[in-house]
C-alpha atoms as a PDB file:
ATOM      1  CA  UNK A   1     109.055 114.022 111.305  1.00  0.00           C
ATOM      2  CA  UNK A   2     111.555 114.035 108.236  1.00  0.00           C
ATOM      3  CA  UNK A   3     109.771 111.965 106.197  1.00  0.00           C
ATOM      4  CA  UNK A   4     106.132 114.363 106.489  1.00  0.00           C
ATOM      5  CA  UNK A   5     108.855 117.776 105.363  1.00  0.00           C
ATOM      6  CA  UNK A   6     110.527 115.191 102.754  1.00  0.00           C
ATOM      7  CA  UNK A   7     106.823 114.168 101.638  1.00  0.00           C
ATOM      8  CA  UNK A   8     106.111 118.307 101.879  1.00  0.00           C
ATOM      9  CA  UNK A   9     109.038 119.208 100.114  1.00  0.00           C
ATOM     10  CA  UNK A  10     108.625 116.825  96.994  1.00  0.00           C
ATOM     11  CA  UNK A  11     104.226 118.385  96.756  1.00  0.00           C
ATOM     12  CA  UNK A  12     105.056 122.018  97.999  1.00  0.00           C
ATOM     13  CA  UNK A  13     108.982 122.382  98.280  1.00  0.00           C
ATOM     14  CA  UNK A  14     108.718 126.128  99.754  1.00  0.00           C
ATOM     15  CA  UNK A  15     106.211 124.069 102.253  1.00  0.00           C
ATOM     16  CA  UNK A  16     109.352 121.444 103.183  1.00  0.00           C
ATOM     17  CA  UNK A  17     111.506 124.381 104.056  1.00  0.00           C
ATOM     18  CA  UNK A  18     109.087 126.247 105.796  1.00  0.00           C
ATOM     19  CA  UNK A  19     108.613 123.579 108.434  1.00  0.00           C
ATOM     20  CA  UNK A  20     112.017 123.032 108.646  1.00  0.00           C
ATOM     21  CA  UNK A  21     113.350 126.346 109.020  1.00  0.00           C
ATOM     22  CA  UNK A  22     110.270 129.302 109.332  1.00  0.00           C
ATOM     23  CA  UNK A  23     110.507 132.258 106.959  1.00  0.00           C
ATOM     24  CA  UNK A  24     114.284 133.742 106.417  1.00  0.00           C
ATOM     25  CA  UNK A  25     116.708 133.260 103.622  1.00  0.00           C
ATOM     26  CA  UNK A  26     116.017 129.620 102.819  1.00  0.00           C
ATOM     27  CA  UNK A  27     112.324 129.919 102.431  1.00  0.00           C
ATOM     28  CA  UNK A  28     112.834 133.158 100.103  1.00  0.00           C
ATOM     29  CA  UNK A  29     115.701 131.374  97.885  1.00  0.00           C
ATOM     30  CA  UNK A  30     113.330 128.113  97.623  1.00  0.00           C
ATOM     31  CA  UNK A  31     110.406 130.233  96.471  1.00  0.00           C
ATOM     32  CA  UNK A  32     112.414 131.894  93.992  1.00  0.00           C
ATOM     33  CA  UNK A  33     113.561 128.318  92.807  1.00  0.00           C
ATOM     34  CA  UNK A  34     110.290 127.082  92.704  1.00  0.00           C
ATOM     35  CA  UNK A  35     109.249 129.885  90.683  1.00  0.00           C
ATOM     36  CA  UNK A  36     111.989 129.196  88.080  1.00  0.00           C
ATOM     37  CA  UNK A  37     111.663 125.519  87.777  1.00  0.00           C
ATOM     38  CA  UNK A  38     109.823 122.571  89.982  1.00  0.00           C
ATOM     39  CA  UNK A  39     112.565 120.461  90.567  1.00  0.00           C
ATOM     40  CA  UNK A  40     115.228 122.917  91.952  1.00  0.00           C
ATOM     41  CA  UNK A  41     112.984 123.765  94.465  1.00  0.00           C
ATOM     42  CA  UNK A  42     112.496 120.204  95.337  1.00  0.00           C
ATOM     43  CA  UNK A  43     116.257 119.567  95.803  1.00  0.00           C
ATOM     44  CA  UNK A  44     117.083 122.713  97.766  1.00  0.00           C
ATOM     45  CA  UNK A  45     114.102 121.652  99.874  1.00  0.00           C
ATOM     46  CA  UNK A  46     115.456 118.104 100.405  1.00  0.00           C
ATOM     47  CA  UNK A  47     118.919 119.245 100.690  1.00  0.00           C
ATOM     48  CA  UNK A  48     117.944 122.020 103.489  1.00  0.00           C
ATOM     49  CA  UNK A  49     116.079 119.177 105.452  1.00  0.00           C
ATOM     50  CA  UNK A  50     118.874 116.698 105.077  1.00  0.00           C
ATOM     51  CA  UNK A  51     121.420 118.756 106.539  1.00  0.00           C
ATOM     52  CA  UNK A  52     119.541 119.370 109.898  1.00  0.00           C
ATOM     53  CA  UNK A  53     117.456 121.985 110.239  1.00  0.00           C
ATOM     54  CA  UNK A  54     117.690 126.074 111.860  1.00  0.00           C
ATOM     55  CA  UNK A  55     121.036 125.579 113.874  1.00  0.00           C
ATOM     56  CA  UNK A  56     122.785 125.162 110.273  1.00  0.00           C
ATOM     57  CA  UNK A  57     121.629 127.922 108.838  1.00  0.00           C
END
C-alpha cells in the first residue's frame, strides 16, 4: 500500500498525504507546499509516508 501513496505522492503530493493521514495539519502544510513549488510538496509527501502514517502525527 506504500508504494500506490509513494506513486500518489510523486503525481498529486497533497493526494499521497491525504491517504496517508485524512485532512488535518499535514494535508494543509502539503497543499501550501505544493502551491509554492512541485517538488517540496513531493518530499513532505514522501517524508510523511515514510515515517508511518496518523499515530506519528
Amino acid at each position: 500500500m506504500d508504494l500506490i501513496r509513494i506513486i500518489a505522492a510523486v503525481i498529486l503530493p497533497p493526494l499521497g498525504v491525504f491517504l496517508q493521514v485524512g485532512i488535518g495539519k499535514h494535508f494543509w502544510i502539503n497543499i501550501l507546499l505544493t502551491l509554492l513549488g512541485y517538488i517540496p510538496g513531493i518530499v513532505h509527501a514522501v517524508w510523511v509516508i515514510a515515517r508511518k502514517g496518523p499515530a506519528a502525527a
